[in-house]
C-alpha atoms as a PDB file:
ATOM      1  CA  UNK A   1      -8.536 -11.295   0.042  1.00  0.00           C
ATOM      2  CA  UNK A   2      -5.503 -12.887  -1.052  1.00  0.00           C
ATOM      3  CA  UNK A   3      -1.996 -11.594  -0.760  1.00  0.00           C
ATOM      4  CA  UNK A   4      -1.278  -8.378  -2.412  1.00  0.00           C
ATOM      5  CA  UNK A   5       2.033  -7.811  -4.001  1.00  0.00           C
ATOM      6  CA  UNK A   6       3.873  -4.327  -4.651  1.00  0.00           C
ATOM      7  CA  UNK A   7       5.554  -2.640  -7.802  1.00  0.00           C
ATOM      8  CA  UNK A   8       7.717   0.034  -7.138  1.00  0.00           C
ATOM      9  CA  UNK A   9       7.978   3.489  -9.616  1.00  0.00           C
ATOM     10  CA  UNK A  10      11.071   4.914  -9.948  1.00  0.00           C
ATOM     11  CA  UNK A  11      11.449   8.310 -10.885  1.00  0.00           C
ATOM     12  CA  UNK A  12      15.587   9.863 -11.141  1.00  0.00           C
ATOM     13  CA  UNK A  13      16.614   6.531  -9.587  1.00  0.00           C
ATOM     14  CA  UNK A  14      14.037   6.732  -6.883  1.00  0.00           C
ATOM     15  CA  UNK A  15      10.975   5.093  -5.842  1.00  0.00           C
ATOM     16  CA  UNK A  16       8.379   7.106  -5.240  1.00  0.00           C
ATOM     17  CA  UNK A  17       5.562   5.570  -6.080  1.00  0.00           C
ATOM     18  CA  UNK A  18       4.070   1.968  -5.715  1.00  0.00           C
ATOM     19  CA  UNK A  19       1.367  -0.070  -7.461  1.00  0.00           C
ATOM     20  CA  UNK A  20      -0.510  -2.030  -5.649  1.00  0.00           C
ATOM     21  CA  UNK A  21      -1.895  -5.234  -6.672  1.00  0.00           C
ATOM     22  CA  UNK A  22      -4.526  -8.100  -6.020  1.00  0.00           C
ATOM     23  CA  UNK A  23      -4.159 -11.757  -6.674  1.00  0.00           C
ATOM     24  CA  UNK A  24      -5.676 -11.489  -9.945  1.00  0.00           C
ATOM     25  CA  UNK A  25      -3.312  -8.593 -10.859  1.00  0.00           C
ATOM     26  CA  UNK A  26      -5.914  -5.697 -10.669  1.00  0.00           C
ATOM     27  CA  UNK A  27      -4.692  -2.313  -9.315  1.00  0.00           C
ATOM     28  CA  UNK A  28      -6.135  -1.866  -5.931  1.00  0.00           C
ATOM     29  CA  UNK A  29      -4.436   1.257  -4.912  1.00  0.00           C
ATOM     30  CA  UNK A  30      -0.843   2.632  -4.457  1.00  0.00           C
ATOM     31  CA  UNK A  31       1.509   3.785  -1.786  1.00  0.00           C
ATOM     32  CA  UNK A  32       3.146   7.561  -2.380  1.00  0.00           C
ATOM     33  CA  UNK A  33       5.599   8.194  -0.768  1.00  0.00           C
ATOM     34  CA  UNK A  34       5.033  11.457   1.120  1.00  0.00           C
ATOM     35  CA  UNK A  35       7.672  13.071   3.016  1.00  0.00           C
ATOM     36  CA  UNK A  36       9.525  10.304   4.605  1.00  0.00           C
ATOM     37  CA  UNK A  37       6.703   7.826   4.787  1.00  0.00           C
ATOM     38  CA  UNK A  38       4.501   6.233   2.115  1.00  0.00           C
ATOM     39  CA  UNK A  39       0.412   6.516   2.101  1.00  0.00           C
ATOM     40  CA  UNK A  40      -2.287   4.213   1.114  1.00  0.00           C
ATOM     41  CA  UNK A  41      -4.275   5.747  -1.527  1.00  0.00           C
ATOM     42  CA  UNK A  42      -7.079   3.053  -2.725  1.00  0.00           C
ATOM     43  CA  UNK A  43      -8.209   2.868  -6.246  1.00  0.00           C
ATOM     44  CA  UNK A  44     -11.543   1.343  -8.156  1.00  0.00           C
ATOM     45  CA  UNK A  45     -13.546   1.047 -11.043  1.00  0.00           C
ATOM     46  CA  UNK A  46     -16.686   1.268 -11.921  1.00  0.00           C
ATOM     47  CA  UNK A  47     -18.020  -0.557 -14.594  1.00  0.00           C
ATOM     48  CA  UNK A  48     -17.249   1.456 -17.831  1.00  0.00           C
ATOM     49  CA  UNK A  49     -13.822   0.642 -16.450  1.00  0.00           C
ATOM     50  CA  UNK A  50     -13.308   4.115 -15.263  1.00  0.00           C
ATOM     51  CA  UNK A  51     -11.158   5.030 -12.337  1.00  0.00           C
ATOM     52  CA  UNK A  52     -12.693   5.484  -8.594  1.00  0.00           C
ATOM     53  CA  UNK A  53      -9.866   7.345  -6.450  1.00  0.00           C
ATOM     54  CA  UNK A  54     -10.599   6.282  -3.035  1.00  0.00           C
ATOM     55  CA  UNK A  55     -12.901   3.815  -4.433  1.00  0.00           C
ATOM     56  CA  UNK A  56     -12.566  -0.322  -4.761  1.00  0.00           C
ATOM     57  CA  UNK A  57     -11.797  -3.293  -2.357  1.00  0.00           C
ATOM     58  CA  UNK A  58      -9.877  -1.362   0.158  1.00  0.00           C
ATOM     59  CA  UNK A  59     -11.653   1.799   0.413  1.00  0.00           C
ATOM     60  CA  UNK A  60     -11.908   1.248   3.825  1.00  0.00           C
ATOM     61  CA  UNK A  61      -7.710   1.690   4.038  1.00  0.00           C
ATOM     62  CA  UNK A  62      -7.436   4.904   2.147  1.00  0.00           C
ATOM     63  CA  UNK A  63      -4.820   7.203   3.716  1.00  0.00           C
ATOM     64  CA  UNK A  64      -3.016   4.446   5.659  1.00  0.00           C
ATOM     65  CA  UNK A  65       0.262   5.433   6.606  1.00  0.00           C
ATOM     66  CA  UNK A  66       3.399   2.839   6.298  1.00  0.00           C
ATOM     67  CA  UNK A  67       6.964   3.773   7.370  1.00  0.00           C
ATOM     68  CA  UNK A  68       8.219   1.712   4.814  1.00  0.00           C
ATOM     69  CA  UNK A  69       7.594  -0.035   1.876  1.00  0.00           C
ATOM     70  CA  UNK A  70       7.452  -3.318   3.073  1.00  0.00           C
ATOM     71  CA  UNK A  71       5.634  -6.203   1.695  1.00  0.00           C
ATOM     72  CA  UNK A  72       4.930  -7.722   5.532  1.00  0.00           C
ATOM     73  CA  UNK A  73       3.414  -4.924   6.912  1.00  0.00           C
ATOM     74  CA  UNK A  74       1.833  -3.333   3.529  1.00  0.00           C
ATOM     75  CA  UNK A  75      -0.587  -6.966   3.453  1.00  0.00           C
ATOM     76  CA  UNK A  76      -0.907  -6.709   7.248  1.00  0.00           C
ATOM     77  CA  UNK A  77      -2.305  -3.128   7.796  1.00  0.00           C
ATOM     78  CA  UNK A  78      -4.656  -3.109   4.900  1.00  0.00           C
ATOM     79  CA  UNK A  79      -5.842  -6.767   4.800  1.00  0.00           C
ATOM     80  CA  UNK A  80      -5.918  -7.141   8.508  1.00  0.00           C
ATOM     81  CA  UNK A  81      -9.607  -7.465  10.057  1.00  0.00           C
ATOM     82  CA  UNK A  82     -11.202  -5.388  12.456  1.00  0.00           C
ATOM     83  CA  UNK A  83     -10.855  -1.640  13.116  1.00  0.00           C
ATOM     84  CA  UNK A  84      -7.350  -1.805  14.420  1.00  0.00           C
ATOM     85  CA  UNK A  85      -5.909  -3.495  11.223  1.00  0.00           C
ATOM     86  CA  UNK A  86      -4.676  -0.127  10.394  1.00  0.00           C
ATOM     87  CA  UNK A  87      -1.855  -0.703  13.906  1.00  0.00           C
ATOM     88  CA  UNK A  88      -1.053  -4.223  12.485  1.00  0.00           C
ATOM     89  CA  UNK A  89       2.273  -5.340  11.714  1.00  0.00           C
ATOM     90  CA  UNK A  90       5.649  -3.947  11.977  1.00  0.00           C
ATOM     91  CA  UNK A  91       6.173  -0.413  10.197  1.00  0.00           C
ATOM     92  CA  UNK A  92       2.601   0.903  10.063  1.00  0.00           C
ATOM     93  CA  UNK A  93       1.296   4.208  11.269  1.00  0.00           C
ATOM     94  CA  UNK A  94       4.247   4.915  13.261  1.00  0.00           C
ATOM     95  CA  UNK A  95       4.093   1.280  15.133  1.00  0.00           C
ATOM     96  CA  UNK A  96       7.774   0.877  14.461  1.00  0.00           C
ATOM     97  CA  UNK A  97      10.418   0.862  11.576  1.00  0.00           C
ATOM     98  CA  UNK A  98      10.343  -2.458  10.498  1.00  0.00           C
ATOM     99  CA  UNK A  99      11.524  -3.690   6.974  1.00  0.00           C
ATOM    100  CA  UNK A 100      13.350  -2.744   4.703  1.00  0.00           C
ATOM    101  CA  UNK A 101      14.488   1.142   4.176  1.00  0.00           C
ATOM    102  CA  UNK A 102      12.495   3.093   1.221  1.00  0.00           C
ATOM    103  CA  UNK A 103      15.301   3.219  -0.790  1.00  0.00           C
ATOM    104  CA  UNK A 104      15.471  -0.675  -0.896  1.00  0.00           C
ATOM    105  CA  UNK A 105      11.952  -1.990  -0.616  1.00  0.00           C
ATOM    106  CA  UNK A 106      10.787  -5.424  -0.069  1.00  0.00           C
ATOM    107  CA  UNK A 107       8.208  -5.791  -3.152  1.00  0.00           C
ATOM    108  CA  UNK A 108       7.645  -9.413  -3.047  1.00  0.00           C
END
């Protein structure tokens, strides 16, 4: 799978909230930010078009857990291979803070 790329929500200023995207644009998911860190939560269709939560491409990498929102290590822990994909790359289920701060995310 190609690179994904990230579009932060803002609600009141904030971002709390992140749409994740495929190559081709689709919505594969989003990243919520839940207490102080931000979780995976994948999304698909079926094909009426209607919405699968937990469902599509990267079903497999529902529930990851990021500690920030951070291009880098968003692509590495859910594109990774293998089991341990979810460990990969700075920031990612409590492997380390790397990145950019929630508050400023890296959503290239």
């Amino acid at each position: 799978m190609a690179p994904l790329t990230l579009h932060p929500i803002e609600t009141n200023g904030t971002v709390t909230a992140c749409h994740v995207l495929d190559a081709q644009g689709h919505l594969v998911g989003s990243l919520k930010l839940i207490g102080q860190r931000w979780k995976f939560k994948a999304i698909g269709q079926d094909l009426g078009g209607a919405l699968i939560p937990g469902g599509g491409p990267l079903t497999h990498r529902h529930n990851t857990v990021f500690d920030a929102l951070d291009a880098v290590a968003v692509n590495a822990g859910l594109l990774g291979g293998g089991p341990d994909a979810r460990l990969a790359g700075a920031g990612v289920s409590g492997c380390g803070h790397g990145g950019p701060r929630a508050e400023t995310p890296s959503c290239s």
